[in-house]
C-alpha atoms as a PDB file:
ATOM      1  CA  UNK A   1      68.734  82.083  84.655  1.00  0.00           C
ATOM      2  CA  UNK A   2      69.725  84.124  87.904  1.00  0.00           C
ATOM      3  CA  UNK A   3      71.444  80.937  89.153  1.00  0.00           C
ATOM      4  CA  UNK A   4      74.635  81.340  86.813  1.00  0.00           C
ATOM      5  CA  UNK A   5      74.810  84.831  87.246  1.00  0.00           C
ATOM      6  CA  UNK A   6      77.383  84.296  89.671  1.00  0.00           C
ATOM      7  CA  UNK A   7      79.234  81.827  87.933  1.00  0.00           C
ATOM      8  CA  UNK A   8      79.269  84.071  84.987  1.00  0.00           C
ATOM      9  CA  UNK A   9      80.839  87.049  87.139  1.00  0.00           C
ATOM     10  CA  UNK A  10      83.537  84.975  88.536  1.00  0.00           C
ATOM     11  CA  UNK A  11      84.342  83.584  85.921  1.00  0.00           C
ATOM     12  CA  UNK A  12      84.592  86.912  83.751  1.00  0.00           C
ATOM     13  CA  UNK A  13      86.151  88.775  86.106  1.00  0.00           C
ATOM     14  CA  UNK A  14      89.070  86.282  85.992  1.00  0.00           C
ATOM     15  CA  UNK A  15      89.605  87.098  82.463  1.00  0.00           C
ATOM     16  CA  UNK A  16      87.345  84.070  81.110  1.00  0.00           C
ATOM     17  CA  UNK A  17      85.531  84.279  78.043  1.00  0.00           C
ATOM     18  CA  UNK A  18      81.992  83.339  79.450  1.00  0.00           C
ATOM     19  CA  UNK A  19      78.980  82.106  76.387  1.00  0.00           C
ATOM     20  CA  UNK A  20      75.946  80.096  77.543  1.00  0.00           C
ATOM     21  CA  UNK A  21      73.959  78.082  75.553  1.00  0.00           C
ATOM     22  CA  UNK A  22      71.054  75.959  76.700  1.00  0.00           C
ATOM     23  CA  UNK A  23      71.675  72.213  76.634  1.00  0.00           C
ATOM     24  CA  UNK A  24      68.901  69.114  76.610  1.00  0.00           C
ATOM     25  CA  UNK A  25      69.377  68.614  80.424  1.00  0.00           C
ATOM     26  CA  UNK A  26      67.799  71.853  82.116  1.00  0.00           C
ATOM     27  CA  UNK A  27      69.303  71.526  85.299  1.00  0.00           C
ATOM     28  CA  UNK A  28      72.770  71.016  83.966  1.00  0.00           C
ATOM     29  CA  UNK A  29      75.286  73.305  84.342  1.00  0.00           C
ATOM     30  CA  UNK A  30      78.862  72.721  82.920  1.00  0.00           C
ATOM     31  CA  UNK A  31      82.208  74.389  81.510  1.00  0.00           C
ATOM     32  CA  UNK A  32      83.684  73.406  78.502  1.00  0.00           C
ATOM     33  CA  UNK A  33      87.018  73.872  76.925  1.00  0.00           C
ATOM     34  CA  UNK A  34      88.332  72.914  73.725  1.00  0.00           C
ATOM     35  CA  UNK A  35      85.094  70.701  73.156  1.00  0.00           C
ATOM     36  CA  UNK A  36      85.591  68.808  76.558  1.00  0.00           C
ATOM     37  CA  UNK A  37      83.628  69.018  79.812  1.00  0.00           C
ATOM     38  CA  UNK A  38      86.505  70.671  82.422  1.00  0.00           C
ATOM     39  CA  UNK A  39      83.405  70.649  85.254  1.00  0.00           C
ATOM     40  CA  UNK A  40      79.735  70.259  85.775  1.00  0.00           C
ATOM     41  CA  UNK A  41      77.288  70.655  88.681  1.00  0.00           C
ATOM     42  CA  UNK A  42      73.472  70.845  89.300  1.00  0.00           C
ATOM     43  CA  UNK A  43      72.320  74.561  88.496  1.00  0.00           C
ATOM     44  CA  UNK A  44      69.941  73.936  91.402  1.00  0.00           C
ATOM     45  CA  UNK A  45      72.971  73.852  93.844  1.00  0.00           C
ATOM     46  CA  UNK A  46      74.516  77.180  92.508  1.00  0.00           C
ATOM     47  CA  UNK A  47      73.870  80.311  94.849  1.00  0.00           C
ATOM     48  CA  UNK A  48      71.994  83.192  93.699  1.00  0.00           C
ATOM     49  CA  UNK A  49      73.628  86.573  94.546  1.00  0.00           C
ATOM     50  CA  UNK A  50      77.632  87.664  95.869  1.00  0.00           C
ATOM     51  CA  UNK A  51      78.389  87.835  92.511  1.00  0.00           C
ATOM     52  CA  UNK A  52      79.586  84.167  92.484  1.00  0.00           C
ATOM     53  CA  UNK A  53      82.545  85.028  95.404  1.00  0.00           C
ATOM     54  CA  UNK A  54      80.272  83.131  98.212  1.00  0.00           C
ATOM     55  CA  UNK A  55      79.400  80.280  96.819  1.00  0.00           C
ATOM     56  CA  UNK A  56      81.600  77.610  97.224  1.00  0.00           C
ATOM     57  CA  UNK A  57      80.892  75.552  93.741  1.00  0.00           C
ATOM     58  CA  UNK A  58      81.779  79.034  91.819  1.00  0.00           C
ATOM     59  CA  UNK A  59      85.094  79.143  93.433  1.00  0.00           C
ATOM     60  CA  UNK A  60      85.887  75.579  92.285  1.00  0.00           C
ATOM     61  CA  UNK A  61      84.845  75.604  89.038  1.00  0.00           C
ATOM     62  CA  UNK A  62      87.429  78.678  88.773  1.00  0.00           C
END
């Protein structure tokens, strides 16, 4: 899915470990550490493109 692309990139390029998995709710997108859900958005919201730097929900999930 293009729309995590970005999320992906900011996320790695911070150092973060990124793996996705697909989960029942297809237009759920969340983080998880240590089994718990740190933050979640709509993947429909998410910006495609700028490598993730842009788009406002990428910079707070990091």
């Amino acid at each position: 899915e293009k729309k995590i692309e970005g999320l992906k990139g900011i996320l790695g390029s911070s150092g973060f470990t990124v793996v996705t998995h697909k989960i029942q709710n297809r237009d759920a997108c969340q983080l998880i550490i240590d089994s718990k859900v740190v933050w979640s958005c709509n993947i429909t919201t998410l910006q495609t493109g700028g490598g993730g730097k842009e788009d406002p929900l990428c910079l707070e999930a990091l």
